[in-house]
C-alpha atoms as a PDB file:
ATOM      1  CA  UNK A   1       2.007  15.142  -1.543  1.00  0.00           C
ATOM      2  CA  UNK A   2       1.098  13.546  -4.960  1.00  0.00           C
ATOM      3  CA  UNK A   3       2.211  10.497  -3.364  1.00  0.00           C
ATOM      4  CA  UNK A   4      -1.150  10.609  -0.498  1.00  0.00           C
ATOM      5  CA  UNK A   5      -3.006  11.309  -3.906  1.00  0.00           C
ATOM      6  CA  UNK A   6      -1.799   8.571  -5.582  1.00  0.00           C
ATOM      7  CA  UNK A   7      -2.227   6.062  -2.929  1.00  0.00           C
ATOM      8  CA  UNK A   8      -5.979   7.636  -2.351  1.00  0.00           C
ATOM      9  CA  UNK A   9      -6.871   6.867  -5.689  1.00  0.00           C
ATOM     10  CA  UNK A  10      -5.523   3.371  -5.657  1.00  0.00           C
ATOM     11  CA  UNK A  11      -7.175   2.404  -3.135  1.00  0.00           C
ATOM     12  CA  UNK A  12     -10.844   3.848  -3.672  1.00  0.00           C
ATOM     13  CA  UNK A  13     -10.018   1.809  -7.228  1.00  0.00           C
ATOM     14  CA  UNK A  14      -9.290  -1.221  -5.549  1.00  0.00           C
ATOM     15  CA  UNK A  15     -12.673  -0.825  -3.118  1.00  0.00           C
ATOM     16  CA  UNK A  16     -14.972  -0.064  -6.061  1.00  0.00           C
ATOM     17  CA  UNK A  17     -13.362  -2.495  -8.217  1.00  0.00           C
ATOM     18  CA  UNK A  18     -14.795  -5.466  -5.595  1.00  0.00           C
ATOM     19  CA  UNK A  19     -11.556  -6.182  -3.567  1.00  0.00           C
ATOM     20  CA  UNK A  20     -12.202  -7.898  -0.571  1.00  0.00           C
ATOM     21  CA  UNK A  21      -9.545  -5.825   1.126  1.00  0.00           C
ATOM     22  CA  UNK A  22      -7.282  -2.945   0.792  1.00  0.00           C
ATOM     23  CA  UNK A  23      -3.642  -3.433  -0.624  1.00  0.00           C
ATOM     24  CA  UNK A  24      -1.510  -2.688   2.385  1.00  0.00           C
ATOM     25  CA  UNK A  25       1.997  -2.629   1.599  1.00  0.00           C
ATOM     26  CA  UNK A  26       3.334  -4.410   4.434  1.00  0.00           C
ATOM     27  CA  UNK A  27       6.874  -4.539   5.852  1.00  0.00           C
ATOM     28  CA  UNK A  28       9.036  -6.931   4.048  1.00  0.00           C
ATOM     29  CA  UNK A  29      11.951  -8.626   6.164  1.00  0.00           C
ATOM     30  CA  UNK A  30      15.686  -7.308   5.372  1.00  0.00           C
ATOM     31  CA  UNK A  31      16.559 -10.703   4.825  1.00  0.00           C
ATOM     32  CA  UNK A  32      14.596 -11.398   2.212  1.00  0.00           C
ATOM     33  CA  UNK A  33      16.302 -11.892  -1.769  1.00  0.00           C
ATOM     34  CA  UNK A  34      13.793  -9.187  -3.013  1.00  0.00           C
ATOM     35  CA  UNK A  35      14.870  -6.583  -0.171  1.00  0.00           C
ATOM     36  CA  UNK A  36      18.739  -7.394  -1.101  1.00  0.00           C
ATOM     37  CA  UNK A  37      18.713  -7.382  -4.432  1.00  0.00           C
ATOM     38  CA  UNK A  38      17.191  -3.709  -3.876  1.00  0.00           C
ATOM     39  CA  UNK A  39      19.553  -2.244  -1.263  1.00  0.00           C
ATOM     40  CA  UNK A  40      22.388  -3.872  -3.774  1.00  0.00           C
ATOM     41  CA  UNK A  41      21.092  -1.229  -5.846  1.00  0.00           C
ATOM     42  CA  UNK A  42      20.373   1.458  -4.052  1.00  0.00           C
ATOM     43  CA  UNK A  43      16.412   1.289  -3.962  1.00  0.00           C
ATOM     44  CA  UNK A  44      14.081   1.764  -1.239  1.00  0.00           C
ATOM     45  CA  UNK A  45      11.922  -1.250   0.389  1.00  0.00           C
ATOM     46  CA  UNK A  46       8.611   0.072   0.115  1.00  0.00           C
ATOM     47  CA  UNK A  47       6.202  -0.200   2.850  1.00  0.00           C
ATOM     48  CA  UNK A  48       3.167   1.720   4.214  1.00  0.00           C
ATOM     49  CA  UNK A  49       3.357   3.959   7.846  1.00  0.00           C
ATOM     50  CA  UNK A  50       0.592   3.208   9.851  1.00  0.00           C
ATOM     51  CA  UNK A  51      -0.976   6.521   9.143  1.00  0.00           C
ATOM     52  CA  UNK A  52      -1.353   5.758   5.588  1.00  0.00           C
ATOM     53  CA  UNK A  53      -2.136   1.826   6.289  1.00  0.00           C
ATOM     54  CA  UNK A  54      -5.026   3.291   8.380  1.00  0.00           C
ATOM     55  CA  UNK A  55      -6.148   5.885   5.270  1.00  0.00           C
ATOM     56  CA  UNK A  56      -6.184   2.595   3.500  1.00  0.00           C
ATOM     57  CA  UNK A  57      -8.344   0.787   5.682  1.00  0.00           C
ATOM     58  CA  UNK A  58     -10.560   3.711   6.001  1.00  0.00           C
ATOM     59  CA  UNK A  59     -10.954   4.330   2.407  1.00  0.00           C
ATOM     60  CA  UNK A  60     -12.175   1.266   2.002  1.00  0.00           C
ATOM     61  CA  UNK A  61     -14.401   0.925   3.849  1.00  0.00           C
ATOM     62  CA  UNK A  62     -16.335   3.899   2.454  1.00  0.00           C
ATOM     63  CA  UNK A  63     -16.218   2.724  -1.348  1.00  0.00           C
ATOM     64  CA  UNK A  64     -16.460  -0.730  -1.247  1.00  0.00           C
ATOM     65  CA  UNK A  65     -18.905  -2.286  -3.054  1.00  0.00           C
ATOM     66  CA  UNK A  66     -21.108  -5.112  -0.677  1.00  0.00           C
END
């Protein structure tokens, strides 16, 4: 749960602080060096469901600054 928290205060940061537009972690390709050198060593590729790219979007929205 801390992690919703975490990425709601990010991104309300982000908005106020004048982005132009949210930080989406998007899907990176498996072929990619950064995605093998992390399964190599056992981490997690990080990337946003759609429910919490569309919190994202949404959030912004809200708190950004015009």
């Amino acid at each position: 749960m801390s992690n919703i928290f975490y990425l709601i205060a990010e991104t309300i940061a982000d908005a106020r602080g004048g982005a132009k537009e949210p930080a989406i972690r998007r899907w990176r390709s498996p072929f990619k060096p950064l995605s093998i050198g992390r399964s190599l060593v056992g981490l997690k590729n990080i990337y946003d469901t759609p429910a919490q790219r569309g919190l994202r979007i949404l959030l912004h929205r809200l708190f950004k600054r015009d």
